[in-house]
C-alpha atoms as a PDB file:
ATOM      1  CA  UNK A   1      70.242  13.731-106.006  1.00  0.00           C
ATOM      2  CA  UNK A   2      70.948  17.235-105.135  1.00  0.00           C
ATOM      3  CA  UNK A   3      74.327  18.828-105.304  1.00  0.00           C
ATOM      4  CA  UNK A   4      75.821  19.760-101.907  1.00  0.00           C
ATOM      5  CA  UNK A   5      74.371  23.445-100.639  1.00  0.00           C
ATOM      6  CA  UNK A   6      71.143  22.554-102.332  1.00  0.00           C
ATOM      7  CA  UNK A   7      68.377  21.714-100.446  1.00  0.00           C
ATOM      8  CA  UNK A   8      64.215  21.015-101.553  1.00  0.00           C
ATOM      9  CA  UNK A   9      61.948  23.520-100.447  1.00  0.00           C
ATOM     10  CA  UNK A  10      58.451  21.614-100.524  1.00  0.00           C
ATOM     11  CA  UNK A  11      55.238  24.082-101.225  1.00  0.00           C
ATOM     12  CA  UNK A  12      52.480  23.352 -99.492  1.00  0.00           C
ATOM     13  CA  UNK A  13      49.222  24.342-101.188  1.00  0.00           C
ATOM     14  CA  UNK A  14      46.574  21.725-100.579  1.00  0.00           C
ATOM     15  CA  UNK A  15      44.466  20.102 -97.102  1.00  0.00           C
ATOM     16  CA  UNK A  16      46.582  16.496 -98.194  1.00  0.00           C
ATOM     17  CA  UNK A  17      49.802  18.289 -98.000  1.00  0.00           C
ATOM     18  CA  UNK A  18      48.869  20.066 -94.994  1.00  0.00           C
ATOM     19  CA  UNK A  19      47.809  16.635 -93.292  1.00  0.00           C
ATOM     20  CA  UNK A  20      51.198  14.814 -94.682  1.00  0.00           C
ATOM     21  CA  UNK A  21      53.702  17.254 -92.806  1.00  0.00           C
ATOM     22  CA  UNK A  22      54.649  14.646 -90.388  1.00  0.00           C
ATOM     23  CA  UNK A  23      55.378  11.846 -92.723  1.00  0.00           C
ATOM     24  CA  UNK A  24      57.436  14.693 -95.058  1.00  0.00           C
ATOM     25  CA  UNK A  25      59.513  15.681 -92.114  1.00  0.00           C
ATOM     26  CA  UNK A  26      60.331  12.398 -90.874  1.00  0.00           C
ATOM     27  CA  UNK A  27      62.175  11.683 -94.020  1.00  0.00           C
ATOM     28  CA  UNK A  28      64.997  14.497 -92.166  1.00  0.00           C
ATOM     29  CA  UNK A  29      65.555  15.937 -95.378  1.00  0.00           C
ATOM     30  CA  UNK A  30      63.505  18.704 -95.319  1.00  0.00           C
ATOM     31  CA  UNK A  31      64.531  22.048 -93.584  1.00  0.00           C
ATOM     32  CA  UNK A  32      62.397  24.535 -94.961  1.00  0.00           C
ATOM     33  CA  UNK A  33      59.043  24.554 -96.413  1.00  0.00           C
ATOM     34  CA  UNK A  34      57.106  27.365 -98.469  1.00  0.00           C
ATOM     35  CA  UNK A  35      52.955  27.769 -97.471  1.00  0.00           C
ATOM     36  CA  UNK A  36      51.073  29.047-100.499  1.00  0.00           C
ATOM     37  CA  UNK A  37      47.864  30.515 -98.482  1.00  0.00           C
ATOM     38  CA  UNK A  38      46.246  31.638-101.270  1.00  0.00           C
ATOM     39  CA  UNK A  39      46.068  27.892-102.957  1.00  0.00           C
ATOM     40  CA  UNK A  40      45.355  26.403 -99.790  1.00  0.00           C
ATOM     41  CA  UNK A  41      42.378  28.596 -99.145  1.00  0.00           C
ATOM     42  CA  UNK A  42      41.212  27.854-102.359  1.00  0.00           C
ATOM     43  CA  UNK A  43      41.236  24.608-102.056  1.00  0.00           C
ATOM     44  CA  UNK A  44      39.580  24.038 -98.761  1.00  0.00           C
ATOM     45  CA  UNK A  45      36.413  25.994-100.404  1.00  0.00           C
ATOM     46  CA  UNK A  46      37.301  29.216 -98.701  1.00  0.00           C
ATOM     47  CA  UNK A  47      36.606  27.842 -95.359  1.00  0.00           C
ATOM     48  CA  UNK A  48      37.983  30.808 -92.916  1.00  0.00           C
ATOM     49  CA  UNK A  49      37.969  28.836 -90.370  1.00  0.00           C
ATOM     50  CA  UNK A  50      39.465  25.609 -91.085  1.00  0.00           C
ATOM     51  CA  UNK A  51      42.124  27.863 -93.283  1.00  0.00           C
ATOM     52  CA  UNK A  52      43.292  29.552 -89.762  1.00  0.00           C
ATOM     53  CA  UNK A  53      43.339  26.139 -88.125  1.00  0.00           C
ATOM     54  CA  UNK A  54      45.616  24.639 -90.818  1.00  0.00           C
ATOM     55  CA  UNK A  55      47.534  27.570 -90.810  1.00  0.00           C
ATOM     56  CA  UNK A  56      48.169  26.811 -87.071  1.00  0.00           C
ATOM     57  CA  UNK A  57      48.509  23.301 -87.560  1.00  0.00           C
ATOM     58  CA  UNK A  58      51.703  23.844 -89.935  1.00  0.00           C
ATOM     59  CA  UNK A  59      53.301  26.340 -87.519  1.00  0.00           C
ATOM     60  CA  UNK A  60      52.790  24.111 -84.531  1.00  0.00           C
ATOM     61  CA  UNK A  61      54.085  21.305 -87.048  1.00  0.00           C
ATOM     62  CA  UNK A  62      57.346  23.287 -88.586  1.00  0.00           C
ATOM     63  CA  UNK A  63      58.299  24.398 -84.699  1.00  0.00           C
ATOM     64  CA  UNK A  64      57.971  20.815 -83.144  1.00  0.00           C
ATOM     65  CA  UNK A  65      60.547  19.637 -86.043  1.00  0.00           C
ATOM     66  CA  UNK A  66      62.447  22.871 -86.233  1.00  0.00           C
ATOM     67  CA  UNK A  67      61.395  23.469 -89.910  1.00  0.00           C
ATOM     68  CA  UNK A  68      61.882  26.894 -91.509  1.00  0.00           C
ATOM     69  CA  UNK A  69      58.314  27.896 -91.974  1.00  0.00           C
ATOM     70  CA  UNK A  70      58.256  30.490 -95.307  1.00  0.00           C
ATOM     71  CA  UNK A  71      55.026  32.156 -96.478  1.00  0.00           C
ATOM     72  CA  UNK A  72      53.767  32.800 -99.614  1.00  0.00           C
ATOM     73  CA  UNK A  73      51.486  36.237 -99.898  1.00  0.00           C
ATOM     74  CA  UNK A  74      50.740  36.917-103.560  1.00  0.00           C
ATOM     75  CA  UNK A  75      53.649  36.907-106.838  1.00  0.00           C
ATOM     76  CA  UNK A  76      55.694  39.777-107.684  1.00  0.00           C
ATOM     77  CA  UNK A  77      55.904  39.344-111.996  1.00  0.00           C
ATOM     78  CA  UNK A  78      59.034  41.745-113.796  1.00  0.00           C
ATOM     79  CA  UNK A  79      59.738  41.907-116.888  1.00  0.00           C
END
């Protein structure tokens, strides 16, 4: 259970999660999700062209349900 004003913020990172989108979402509890493009290209071999047509699959996805769509480009580290 999450307190109230706290919501989960699911990162995306692989092809599976990219393909399970729809079932995610249709649990209603999800308003926001976070891409990592760096993982997911790794993980589909480095494939530029399936990468930009999964990257356009979870846009199309996150506007049809109205999902906050926020990407991931590299990590910032302070110390």
């Amino acid at each position: 259970m999450l307190p109230p004003g706290v919501s989960f913020v699911p990162k995306i990172e692989t092809l599976k999660g990219v393909l399970n989108l729809n079932k995610l979402f249709d649990t209603g509890k999800i308003q926001h999700i976070m891409l990592d493009s760096e993982d997911l290209y790794t993980d589909i071999s480095n494939d530029v062209e399936l990468f930009v047509s999964l990257k356009d699959r979870v846009r199309r996805i996150c506007n049809s349900y109205n999902i906050g769509l926020l990407e991931l480009y590299g990590v910032i580290f302070n110390n």
